[in-house]
C-alpha atoms as a PDB file:
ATOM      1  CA  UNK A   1     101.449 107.069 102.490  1.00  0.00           C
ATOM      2  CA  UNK A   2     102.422 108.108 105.923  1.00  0.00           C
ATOM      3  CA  UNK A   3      98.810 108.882 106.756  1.00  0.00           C
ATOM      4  CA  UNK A   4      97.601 105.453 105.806  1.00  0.00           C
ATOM      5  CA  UNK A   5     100.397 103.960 107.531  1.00  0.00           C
ATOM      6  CA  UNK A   6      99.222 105.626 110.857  1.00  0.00           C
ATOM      7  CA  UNK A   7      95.460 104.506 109.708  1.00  0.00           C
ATOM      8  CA  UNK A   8      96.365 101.105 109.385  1.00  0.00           C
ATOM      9  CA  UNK A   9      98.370 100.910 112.822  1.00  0.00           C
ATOM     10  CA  UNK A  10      95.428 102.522 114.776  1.00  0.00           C
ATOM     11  CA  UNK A  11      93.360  99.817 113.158  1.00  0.00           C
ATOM     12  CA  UNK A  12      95.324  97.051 114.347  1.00  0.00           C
ATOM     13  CA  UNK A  13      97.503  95.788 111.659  1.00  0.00           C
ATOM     14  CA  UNK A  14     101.215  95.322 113.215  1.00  0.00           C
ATOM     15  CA  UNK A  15     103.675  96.333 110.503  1.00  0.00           C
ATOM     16  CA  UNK A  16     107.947  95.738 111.344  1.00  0.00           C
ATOM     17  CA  UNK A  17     110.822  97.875 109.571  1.00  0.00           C
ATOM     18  CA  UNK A  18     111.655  95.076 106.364  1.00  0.00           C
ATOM     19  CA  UNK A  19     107.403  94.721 105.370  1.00  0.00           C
ATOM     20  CA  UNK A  20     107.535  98.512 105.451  1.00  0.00           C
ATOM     21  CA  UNK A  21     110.867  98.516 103.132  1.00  0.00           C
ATOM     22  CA  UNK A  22     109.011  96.533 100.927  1.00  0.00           C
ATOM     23  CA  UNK A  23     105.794  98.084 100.704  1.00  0.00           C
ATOM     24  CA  UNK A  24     107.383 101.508 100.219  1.00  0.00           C
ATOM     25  CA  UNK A  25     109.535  99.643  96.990  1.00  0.00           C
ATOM     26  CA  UNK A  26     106.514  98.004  95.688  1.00  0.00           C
ATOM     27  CA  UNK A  27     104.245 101.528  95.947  1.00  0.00           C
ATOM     28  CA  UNK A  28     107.193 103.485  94.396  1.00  0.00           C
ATOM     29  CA  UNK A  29     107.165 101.005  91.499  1.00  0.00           C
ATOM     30  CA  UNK A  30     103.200 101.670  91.382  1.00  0.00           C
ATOM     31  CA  UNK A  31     103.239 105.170  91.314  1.00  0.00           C
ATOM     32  CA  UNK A  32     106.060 105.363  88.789  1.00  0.00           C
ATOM     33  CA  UNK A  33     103.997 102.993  86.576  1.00  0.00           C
ATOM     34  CA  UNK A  34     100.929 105.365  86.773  1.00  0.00           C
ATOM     35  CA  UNK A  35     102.966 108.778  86.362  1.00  0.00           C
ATOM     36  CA  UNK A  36     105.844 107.440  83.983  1.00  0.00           C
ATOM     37  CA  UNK A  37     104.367 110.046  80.778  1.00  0.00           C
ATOM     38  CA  UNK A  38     104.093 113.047  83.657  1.00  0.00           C
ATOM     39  CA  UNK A  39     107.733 112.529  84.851  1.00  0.00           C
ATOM     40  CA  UNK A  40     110.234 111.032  81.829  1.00  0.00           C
ATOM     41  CA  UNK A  41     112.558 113.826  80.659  1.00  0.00           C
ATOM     42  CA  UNK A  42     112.666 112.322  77.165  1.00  0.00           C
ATOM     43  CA  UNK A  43     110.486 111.025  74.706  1.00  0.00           C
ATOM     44  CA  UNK A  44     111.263 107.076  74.860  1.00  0.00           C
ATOM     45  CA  UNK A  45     111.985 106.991  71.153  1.00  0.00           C
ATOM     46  CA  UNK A  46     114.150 109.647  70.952  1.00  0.00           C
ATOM     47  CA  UNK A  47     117.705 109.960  70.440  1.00  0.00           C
ATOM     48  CA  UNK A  48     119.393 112.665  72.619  1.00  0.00           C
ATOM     49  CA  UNK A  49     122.687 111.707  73.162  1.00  0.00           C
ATOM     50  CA  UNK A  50     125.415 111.528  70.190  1.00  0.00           C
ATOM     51  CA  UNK A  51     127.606 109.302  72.456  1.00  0.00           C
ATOM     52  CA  UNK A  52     126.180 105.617  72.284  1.00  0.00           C
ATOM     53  CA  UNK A  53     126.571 104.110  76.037  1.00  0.00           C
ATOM     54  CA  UNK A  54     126.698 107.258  77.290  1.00  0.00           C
ATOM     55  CA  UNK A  55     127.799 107.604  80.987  1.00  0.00           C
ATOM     56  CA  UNK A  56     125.754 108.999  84.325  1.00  0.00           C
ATOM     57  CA  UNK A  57     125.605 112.539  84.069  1.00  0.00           C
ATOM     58  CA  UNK A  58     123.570 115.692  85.018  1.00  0.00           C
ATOM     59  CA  UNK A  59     121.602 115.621  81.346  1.00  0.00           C
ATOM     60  CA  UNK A  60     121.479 111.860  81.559  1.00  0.00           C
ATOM     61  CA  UNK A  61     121.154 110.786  85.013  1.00  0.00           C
ATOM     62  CA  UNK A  62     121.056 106.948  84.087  1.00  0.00           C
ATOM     63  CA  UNK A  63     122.799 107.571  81.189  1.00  0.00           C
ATOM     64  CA  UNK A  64     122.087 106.531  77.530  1.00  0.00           C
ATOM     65  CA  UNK A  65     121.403 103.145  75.644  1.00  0.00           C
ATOM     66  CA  UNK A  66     122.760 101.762  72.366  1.00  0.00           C
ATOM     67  CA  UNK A  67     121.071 104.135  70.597  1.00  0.00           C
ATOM     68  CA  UNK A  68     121.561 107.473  72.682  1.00  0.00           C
ATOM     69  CA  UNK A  69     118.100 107.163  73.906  1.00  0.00           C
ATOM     70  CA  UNK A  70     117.910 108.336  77.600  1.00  0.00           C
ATOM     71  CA  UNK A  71     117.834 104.948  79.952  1.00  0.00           C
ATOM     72  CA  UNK A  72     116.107 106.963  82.661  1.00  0.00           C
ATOM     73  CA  UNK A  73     112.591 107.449  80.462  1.00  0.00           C
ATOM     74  CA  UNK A  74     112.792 104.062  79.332  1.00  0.00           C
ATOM     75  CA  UNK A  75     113.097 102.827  82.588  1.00  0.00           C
ATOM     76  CA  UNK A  76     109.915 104.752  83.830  1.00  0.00           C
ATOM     77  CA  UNK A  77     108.140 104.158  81.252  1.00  0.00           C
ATOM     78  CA  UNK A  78     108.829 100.015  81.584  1.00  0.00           C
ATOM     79  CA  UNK A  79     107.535 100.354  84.586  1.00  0.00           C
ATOM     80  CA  UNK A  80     104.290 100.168  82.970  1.00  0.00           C
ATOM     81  CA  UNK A  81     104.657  97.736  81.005  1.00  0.00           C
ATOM     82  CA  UNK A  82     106.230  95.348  83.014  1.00  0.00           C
ATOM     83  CA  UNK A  83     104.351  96.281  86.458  1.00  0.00           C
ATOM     84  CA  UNK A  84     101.083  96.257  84.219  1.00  0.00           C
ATOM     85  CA  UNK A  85     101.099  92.967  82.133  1.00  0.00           C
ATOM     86  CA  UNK A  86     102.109  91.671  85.241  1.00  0.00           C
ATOM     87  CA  UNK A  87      99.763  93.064  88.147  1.00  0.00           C
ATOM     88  CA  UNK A  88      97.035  92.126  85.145  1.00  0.00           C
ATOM     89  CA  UNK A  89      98.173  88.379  84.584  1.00  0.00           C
ATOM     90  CA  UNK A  90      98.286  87.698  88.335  1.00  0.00           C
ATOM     91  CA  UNK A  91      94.619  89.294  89.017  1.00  0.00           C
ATOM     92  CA  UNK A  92      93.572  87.199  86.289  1.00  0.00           C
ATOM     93  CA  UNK A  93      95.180  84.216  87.162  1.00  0.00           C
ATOM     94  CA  UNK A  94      94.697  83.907  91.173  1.00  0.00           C
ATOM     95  CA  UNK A  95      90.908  85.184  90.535  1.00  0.00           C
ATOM     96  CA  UNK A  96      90.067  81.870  87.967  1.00  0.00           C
ATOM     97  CA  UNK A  97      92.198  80.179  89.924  1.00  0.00           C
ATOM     98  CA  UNK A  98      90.781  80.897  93.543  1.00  0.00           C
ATOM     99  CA  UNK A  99      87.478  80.873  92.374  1.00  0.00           C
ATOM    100  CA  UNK A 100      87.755  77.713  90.429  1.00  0.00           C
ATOM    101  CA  UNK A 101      89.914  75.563  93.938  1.00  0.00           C
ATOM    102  CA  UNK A 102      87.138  76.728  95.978  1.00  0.00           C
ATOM    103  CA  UNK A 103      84.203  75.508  93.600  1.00  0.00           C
ATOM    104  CA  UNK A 104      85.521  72.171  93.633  1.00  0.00           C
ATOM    105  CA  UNK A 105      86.395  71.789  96.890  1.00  0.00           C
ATOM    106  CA  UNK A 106      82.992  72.753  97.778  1.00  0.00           C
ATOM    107  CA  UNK A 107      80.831  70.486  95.200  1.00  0.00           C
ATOM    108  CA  UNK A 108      83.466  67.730  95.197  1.00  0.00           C
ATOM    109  CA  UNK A 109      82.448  64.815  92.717  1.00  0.00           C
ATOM    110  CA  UNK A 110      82.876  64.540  89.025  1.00  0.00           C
ATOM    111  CA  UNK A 111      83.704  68.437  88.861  1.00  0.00           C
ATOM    112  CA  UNK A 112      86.543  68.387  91.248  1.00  0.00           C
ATOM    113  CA  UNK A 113      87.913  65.609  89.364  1.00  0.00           C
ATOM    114  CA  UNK A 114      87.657  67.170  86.107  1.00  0.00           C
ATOM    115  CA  UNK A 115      89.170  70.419  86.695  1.00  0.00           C
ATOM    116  CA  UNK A 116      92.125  68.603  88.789  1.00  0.00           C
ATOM    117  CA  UNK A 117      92.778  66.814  85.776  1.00  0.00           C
ATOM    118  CA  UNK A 118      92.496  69.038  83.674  1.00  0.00           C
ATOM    119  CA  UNK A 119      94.668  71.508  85.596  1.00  0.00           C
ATOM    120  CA  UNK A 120      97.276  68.868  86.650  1.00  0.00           C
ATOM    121  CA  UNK A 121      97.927  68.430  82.984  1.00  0.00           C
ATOM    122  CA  UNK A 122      98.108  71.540  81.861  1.00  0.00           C
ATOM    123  CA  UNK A 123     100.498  72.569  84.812  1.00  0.00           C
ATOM    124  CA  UNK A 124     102.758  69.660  83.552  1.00  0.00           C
ATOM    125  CA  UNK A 125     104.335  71.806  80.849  1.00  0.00           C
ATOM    126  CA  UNK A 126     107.276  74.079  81.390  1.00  0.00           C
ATOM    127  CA  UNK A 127     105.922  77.196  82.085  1.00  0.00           C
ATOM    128  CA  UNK A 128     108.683  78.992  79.751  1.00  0.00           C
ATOM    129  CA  UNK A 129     108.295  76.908  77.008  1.00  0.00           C
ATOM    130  CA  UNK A 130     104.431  77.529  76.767  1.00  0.00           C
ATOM    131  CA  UNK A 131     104.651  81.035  76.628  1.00  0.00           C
ATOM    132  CA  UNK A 132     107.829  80.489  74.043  1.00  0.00           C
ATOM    133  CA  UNK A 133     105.249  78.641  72.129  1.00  0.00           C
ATOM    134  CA  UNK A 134     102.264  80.911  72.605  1.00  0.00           C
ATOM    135  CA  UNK A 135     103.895  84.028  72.211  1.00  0.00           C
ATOM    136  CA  UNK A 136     105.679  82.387  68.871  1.00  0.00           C
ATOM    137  CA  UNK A 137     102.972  81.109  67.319  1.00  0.00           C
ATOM    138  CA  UNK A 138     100.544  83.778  67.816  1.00  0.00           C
ATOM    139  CA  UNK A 139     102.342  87.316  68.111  1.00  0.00           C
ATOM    140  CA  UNK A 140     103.915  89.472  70.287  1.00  0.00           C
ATOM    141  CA  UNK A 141     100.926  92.179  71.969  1.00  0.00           C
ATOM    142  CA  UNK A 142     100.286  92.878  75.402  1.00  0.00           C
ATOM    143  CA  UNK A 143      96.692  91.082  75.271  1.00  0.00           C
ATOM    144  CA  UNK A 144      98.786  87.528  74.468  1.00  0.00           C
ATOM    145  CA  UNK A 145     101.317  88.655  76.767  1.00  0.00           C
ATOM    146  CA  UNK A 146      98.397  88.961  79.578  1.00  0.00           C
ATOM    147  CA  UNK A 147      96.255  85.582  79.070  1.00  0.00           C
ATOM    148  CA  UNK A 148      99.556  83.589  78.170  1.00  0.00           C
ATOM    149  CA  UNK A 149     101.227  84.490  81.899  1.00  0.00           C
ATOM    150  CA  UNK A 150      97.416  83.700  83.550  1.00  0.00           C
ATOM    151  CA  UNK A 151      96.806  80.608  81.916  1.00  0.00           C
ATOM    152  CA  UNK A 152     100.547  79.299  82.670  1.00  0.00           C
ATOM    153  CA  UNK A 153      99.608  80.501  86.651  1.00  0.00           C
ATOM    154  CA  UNK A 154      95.553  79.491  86.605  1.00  0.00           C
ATOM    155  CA  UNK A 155      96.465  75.966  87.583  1.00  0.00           C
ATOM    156  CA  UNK A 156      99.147  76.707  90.170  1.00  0.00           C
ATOM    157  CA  UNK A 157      96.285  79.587  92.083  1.00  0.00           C
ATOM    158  CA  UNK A 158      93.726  76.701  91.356  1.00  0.00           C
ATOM    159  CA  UNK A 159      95.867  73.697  93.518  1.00  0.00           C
ATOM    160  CA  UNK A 160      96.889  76.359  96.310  1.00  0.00           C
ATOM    161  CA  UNK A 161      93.656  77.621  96.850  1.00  0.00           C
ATOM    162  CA  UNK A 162      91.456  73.956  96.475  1.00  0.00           C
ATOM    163  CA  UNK A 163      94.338  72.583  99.111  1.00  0.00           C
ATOM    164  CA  UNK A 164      93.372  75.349 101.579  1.00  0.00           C
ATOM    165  CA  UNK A 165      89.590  75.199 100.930  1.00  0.00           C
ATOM    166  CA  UNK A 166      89.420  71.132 101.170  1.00  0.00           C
ATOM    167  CA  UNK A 167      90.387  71.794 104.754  1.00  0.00           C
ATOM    168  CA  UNK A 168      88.238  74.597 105.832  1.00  0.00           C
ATOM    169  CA  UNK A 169      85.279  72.575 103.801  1.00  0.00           C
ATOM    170  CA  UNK A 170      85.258  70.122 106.396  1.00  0.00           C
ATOM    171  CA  UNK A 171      85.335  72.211 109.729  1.00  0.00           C
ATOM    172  CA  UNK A 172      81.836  72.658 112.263  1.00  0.00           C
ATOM    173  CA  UNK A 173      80.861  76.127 110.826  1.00  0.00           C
ATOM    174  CA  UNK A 174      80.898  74.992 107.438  1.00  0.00           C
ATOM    175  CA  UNK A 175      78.464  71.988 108.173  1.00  0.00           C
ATOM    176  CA  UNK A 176      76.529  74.021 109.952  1.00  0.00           C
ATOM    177  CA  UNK A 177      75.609  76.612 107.255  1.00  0.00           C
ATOM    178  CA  UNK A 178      75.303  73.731 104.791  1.00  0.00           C
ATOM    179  CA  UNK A 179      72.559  71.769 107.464  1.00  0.00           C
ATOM    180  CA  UNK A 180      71.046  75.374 106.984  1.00  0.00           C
ATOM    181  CA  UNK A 181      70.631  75.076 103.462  1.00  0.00           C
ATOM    182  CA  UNK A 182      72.965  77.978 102.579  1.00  0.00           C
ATOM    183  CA  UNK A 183      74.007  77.684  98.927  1.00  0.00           C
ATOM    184  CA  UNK A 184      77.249  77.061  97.013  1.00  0.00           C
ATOM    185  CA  UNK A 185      77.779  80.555  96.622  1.00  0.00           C
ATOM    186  CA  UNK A 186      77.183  81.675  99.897  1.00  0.00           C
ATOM    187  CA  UNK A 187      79.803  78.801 101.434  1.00  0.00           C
ATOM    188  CA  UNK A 188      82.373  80.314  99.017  1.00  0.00           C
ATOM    189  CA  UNK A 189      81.574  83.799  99.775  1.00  0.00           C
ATOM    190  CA  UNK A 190      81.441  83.923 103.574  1.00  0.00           C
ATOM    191  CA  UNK A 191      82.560  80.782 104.945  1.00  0.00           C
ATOM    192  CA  UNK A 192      85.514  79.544 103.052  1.00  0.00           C
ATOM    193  CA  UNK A 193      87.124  82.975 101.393  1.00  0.00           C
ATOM    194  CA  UNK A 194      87.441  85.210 104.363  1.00  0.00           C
ATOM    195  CA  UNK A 195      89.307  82.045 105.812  1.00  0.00           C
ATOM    196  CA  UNK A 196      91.918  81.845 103.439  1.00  0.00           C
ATOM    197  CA  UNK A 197      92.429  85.089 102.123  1.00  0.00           C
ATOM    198  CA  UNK A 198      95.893  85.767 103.875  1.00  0.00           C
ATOM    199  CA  UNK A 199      97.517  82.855 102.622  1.00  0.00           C
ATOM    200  CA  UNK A 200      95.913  83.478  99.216  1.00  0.00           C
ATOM    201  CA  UNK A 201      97.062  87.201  99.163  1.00  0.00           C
ATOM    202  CA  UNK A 202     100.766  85.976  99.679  1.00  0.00           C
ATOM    203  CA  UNK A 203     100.739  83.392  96.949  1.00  0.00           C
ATOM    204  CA  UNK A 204      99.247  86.498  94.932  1.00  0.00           C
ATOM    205  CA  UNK A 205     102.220  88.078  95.610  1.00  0.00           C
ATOM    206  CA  UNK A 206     104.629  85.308  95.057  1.00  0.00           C
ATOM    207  CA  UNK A 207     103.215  84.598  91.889  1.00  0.00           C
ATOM    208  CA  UNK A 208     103.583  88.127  90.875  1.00  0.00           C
ATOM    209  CA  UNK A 209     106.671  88.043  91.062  1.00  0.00           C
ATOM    210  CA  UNK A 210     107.346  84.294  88.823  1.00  0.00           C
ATOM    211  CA  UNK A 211     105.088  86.411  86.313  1.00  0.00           C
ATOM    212  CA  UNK A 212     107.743  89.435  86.443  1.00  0.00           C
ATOM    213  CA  UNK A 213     110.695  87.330  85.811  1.00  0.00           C
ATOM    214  CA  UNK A 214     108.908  85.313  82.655  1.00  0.00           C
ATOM    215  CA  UNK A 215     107.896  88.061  81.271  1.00  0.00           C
ATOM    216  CA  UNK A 216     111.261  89.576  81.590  1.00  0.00           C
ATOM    217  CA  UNK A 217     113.068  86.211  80.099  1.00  0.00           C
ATOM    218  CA  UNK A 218     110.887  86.406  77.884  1.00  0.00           C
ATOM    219  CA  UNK A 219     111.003  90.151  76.787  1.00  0.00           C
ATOM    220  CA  UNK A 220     115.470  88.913  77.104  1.00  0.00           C
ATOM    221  CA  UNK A 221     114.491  86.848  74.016  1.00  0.00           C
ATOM    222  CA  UNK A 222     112.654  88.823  72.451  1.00  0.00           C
ATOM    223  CA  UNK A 223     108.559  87.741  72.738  1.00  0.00           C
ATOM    224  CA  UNK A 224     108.108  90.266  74.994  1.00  0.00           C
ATOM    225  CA  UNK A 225     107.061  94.243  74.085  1.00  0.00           C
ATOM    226  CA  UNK A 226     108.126  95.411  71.167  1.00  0.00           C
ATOM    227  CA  UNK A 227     110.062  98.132  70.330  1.00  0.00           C
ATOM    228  CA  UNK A 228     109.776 101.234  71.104  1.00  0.00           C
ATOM    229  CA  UNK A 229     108.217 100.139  74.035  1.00  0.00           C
ATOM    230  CA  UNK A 230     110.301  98.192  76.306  1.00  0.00           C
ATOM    231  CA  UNK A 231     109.931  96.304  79.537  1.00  0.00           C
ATOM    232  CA  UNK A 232     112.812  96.013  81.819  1.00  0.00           C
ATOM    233  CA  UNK A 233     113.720  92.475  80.252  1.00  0.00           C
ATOM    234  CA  UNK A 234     114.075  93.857  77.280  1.00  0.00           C
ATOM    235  CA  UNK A 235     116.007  96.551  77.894  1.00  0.00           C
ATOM    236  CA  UNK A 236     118.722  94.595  79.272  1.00  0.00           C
ATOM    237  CA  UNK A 237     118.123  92.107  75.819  1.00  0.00           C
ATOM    238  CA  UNK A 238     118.602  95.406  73.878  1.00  0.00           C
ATOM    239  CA  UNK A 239     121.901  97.184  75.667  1.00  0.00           C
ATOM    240  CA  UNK A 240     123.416  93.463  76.502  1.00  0.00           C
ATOM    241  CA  UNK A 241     126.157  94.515  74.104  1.00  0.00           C
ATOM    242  CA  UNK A 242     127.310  97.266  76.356  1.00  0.00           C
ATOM    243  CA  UNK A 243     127.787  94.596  79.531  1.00  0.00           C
ATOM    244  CA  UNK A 244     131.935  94.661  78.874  1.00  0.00           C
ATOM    245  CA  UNK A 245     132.201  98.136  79.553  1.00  0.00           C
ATOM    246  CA  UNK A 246     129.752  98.401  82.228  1.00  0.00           C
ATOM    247  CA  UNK A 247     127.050 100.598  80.841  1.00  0.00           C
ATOM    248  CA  UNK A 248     124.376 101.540  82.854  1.00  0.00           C
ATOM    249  CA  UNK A 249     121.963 100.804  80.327  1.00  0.00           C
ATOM    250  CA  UNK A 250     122.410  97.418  81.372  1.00  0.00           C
ATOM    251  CA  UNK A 251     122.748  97.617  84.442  1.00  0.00           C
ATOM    252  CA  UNK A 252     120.089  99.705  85.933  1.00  0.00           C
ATOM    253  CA  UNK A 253     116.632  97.834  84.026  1.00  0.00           C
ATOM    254  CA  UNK A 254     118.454  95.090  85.921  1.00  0.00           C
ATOM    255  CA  UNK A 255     118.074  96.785  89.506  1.00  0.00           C
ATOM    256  CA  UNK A 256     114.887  97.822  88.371  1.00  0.00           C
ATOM    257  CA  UNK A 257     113.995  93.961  88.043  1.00  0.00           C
ATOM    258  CA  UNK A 258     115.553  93.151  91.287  1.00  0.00           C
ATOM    259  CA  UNK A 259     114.149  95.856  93.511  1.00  0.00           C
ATOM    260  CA  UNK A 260     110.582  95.063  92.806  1.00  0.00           C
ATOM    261  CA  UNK A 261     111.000  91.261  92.956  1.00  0.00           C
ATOM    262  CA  UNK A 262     112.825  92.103  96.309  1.00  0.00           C
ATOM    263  CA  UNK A 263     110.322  94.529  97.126  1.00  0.00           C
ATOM    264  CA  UNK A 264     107.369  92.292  97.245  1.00  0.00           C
ATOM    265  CA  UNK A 265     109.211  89.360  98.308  1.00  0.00           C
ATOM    266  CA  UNK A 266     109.386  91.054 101.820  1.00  0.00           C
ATOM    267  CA  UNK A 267     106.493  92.367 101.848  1.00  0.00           C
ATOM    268  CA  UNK A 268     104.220  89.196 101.566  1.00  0.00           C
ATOM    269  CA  UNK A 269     107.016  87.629 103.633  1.00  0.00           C
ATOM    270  CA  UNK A 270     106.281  90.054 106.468  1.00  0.00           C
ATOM    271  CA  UNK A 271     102.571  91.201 106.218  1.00  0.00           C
ATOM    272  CA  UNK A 272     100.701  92.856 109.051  1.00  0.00           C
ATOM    273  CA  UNK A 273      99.903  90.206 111.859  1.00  0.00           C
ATOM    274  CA  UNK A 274      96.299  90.650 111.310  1.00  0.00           C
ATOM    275  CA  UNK A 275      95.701  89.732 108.223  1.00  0.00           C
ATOM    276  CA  UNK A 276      97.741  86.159 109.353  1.00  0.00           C
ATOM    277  CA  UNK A 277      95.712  86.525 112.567  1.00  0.00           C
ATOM    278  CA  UNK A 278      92.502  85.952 109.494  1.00  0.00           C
ATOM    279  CA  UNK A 279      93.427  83.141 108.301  1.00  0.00           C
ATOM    280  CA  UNK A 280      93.933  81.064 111.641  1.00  0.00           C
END
């Protein structure tokens, strides 16, 4: 990480101390998620501890849950699950999206108006209540989990990204190549998405993290992954009981939650100069 940081600086991309914090918390949360089986000290399932709400200690370093399961493993291993289904639902969502803003704003017409529509209306629901009514309806599984969360963010990526390409659409260079008889394709490739990619990349983030806290409320009540497996929503639903006495088990999925919503809140609020430099 240190290497690449170095790389990155002799290339010209100006980092400061709070995007650095917040890469480093979003990266630890990444490499967690991809090593959480390598590194938990106890099976997720098991129960280890006699004492239910067990306390920090040197067996138990997070302590236990309502169960006597170790919180640490389940921690690490919802990591996965909720870094996962989310990084997944954003891709998905903010590349339909993007892709889909920047078609219409290129062709215009009967298209543009359709998907607007189309998009307008299906943004108009409450984004928790559609995946409450999804997730319902259909079942609980990680694949519903991952097209409910892009679907409810599709339209959102689709208005940011049409509002940005509208404007570069009508700029010189963009005639130009289309008096050349460059194609639709090409326009989207090389004229309007290199010019809008920074602003795009921090909505990505951003919308990461709405997609982290619905799937945790939703996880809180219960639609999310189901047991054994746990996200960090739903290992708060699950220990809530202990809350009074101050378990960990509640509190830590909690920190969990906040440090990687924090975490990549500062980072897209503070990325390197040059990729805002891009999209000027």
């Amino acid at each position: 990480m240190v290497r690449s940081f170095f790389s990155l600086r002799a290339a010209g991309y100006r980092f400061n101390l709070v995007g650095l914090i917040g890469f480093c918390l979003v990266a630890g949360w990444a490499i967690v998620a991809l090593s959480a089986p390598l590194i938990i000290p106890y099976p997720i399932g098991e129960i280890v501890d006699y004492d239910y709400f067990g306390p920090i200690s040197g067996q138990f370093w997070l302590g236990s849950d309502y169960l006597g399961r170790d919180i640490l493993s389940r921690i690490l291993m919802g990591a996965r699950y909720t870094v996962g289904i989310s990084l997944l639902a954003v891709m998905i969502s903010c590349s339909v999206g993007v892709t889909l803003g920047m078609t219409a704003a290129v062709i215009g017409g009967w298209l543009d108006t359709l998907l607007s529509r189309f998009l307008d209306a299906l943004n108009s629901i409450p984004s928790k209540l559609f995946g409450l009514v999804v997730v319902a309806g259909i079942g609980s599984s990680i694949p519903v989990l991952v097209c409910t969360l892009a679907v409810i963010y599709t339209p959102g990526a689709y208005r940011f990204a049409r509002a940005l390409s509208v404007n570069i659409n009508t700029m010189d260079f963009v005639t130009v190549s289309r008096a050349r008889g460059e194609g639709t394709f090409f326009l989207i490739r090389s004229e309007i998405l290199p010019n809008i990619i920074g602003p795009v990349l921090a909505d990505l983030g951003l919308r990461f993290v709405f997609i982290v806290l619905l799937l945790s409320g939703l996880s809180f009540l219960g639609l999310g992954v189901q047991p054994p497996n746990a996200d960090w929503g739903a290992l708060v639903r699950e220990n809530i009981g202990g809350l009074p006495f101050g378990a960990p088990a509640v509190m830590f999925p909690s920190i969990a939650i906040a440090s990687l919503t924090i975490g990549v809140n500062l980072l897209i609020d503070n990325l390197p100069q040059k990729i805002r430099d891009r999209s000027q």
